[in-house]
C-alpha atoms as a PDB file:
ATOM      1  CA  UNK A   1    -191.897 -53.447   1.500  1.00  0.00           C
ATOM      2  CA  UNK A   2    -189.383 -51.550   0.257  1.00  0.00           C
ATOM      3  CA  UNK A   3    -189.965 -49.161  -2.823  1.00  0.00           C
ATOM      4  CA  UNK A   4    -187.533 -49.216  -5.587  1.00  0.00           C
ATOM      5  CA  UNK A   5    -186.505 -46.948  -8.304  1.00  0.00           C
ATOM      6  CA  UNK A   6    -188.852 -48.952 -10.910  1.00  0.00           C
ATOM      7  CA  UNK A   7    -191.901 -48.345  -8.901  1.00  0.00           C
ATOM      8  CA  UNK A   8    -190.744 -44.330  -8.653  1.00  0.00           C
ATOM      9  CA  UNK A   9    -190.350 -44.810 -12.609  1.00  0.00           C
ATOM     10  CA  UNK A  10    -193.664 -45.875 -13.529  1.00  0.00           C
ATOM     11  CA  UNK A  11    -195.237 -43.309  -9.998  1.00  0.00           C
ATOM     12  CA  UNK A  12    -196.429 -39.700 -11.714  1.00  0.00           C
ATOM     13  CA  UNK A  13    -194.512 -37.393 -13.687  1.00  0.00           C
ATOM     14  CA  UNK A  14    -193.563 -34.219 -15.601  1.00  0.00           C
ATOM     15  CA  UNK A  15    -191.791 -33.759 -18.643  1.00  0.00           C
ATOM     16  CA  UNK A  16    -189.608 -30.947 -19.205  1.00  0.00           C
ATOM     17  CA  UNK A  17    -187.775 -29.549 -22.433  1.00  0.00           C
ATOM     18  CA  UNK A  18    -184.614 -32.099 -21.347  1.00  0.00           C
ATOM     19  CA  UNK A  19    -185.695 -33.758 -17.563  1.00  0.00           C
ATOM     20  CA  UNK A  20    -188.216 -35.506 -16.578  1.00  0.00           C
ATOM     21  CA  UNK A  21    -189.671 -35.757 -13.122  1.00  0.00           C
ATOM     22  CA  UNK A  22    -190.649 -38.739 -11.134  1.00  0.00           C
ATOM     23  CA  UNK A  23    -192.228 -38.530  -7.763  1.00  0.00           C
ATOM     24  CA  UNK A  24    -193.876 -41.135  -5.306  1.00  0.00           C
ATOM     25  CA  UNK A  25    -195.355 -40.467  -1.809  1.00  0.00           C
ATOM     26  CA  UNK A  26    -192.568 -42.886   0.537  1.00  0.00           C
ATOM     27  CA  UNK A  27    -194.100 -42.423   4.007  1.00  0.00           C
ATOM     28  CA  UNK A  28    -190.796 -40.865   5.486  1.00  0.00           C
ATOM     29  CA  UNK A  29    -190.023 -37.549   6.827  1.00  0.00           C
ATOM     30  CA  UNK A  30    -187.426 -36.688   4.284  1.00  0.00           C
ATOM     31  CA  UNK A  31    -187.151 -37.026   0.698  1.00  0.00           C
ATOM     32  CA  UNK A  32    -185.198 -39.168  -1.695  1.00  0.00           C
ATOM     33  CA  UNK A  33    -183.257 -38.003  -4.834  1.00  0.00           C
ATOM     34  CA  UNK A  34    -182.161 -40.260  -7.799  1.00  0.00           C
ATOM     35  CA  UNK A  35    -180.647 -39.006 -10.762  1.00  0.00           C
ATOM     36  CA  UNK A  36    -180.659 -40.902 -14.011  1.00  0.00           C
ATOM     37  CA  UNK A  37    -178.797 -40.229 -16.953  1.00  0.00           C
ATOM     38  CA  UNK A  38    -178.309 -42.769 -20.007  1.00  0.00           C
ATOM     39  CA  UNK A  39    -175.508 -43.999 -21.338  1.00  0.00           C
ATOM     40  CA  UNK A  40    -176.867 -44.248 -24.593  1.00  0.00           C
ATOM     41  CA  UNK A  41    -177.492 -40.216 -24.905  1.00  0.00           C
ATOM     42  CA  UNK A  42    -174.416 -38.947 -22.848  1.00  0.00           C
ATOM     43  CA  UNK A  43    -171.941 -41.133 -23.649  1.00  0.00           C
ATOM     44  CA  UNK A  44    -168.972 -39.961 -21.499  1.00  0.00           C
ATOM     45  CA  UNK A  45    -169.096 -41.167 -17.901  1.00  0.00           C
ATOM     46  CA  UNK A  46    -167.061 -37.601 -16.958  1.00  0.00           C
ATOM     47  CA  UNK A  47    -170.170 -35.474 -18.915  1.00  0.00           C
ATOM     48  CA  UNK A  48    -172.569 -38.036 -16.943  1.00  0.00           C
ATOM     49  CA  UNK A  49    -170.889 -37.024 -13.795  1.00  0.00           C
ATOM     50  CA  UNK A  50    -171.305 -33.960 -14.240  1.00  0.00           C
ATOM     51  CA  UNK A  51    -175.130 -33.652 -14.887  1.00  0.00           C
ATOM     52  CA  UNK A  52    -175.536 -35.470 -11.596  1.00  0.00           C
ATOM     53  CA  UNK A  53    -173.162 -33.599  -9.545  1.00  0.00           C
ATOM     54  CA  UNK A  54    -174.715 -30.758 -10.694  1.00  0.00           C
ATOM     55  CA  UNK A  55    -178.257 -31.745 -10.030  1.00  0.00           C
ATOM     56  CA  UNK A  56    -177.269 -32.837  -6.408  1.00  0.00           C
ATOM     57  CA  UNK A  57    -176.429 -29.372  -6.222  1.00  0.00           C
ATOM     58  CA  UNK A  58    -179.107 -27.619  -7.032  1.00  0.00           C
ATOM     59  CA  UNK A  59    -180.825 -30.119  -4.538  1.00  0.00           C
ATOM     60  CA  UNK A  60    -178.844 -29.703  -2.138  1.00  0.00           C
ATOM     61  CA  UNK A  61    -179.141 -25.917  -2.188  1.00  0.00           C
ATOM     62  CA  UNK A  62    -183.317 -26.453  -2.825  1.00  0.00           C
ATOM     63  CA  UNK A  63    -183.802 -28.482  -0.129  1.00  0.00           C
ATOM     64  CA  UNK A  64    -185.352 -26.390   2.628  1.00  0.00           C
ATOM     65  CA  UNK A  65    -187.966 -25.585  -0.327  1.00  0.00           C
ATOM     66  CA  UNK A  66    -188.666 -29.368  -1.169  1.00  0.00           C
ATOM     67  CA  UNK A  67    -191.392 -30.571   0.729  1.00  0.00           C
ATOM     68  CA  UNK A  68    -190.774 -33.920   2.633  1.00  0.00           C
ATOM     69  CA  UNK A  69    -192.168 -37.414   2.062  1.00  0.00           C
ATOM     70  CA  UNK A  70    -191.469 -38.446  -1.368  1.00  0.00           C
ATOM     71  CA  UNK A  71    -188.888 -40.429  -3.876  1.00  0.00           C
ATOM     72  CA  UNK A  72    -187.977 -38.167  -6.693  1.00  0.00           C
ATOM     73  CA  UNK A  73    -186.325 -39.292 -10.059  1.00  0.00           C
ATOM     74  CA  UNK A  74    -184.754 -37.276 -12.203  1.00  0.00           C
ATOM     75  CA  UNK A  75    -184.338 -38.675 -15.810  1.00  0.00           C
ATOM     76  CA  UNK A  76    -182.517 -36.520 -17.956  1.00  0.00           C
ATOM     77  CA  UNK A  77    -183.173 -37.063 -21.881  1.00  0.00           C
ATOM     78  CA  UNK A  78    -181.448 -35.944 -25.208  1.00  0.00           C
ATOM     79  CA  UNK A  79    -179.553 -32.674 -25.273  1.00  0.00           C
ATOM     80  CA  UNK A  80    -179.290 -32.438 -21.556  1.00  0.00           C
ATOM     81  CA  UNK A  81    -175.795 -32.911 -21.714  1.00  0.00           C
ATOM     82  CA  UNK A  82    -175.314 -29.588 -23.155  1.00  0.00           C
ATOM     83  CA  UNK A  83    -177.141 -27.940 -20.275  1.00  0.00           C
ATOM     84  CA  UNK A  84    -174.847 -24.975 -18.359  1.00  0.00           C
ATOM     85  CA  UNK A  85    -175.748 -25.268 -14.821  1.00  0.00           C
ATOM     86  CA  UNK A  86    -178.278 -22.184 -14.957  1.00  0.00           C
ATOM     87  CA  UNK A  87    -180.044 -23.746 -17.307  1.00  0.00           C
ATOM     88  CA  UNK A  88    -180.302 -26.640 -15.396  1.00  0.00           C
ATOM     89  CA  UNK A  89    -181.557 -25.690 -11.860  1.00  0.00           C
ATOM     90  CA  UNK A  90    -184.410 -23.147 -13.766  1.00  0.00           C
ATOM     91  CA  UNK A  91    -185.639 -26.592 -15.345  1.00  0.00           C
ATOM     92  CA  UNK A  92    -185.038 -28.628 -12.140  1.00  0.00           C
ATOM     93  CA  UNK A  93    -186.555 -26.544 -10.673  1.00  0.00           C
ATOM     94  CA  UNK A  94    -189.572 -25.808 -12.908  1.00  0.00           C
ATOM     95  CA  UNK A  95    -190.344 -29.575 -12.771  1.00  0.00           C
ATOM     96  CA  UNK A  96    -190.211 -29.620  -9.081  1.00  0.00           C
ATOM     97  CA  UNK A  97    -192.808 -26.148  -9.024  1.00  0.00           C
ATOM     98  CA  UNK A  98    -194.874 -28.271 -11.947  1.00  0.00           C
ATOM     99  CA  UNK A  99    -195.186 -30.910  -9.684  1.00  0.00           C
ATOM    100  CA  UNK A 100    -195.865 -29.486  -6.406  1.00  0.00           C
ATOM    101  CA  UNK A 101    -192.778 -30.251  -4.740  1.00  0.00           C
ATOM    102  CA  UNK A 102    -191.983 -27.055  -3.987  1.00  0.00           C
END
């Protein structure tokens, strides 16, 4: 069976001050990233965009630190659209030391 993003949704998390973290145990030997950011709070697609690229980033440049194995979701809630991209990889990556990912 394959796992989708609602069973990652309702798997553990950890809120932060603007993301929160969604992980599940997938059985492979690399990770998965999803990035989800509402239309209804950020309601440019460009400033949308831009959160994600910007998470895939810090990702990216994380990944030798992520452990392998799991589905992570990033859902990114009110007043993350304001973020500066400092700002975002210290929470990204708070959420990802909170939940052991790292």
């Amino acid at each position: 069976k394959k796992d989708g993003i609602a069973d990652v949704v309702k798997a553990h998390g950890v809120k932060g001050a603007y993301v929160t973290l969604k992980f599940l145990k997938n059985g492979l030997k690399r990770s998965r990233f999803g990035f989800v950011v509402l239309s209804k709070l950020v309601k440019k697609a460009t400033d949308r965009n831009l959160i994600i690229r910007r998470s895939r980033e810090v990702v990216r440049k994380n990944m030798d630190k992520i452990k392998t194995g799991n589905d992570i979701v990033f859902i990114f809630r009110e007043g993350s659209g304001k973020l500066d991209y400092e700002t975002l990889e210290r929470e990204l990556l708070s959420l990802l030391s909170s939940a052991r990912l790292i």
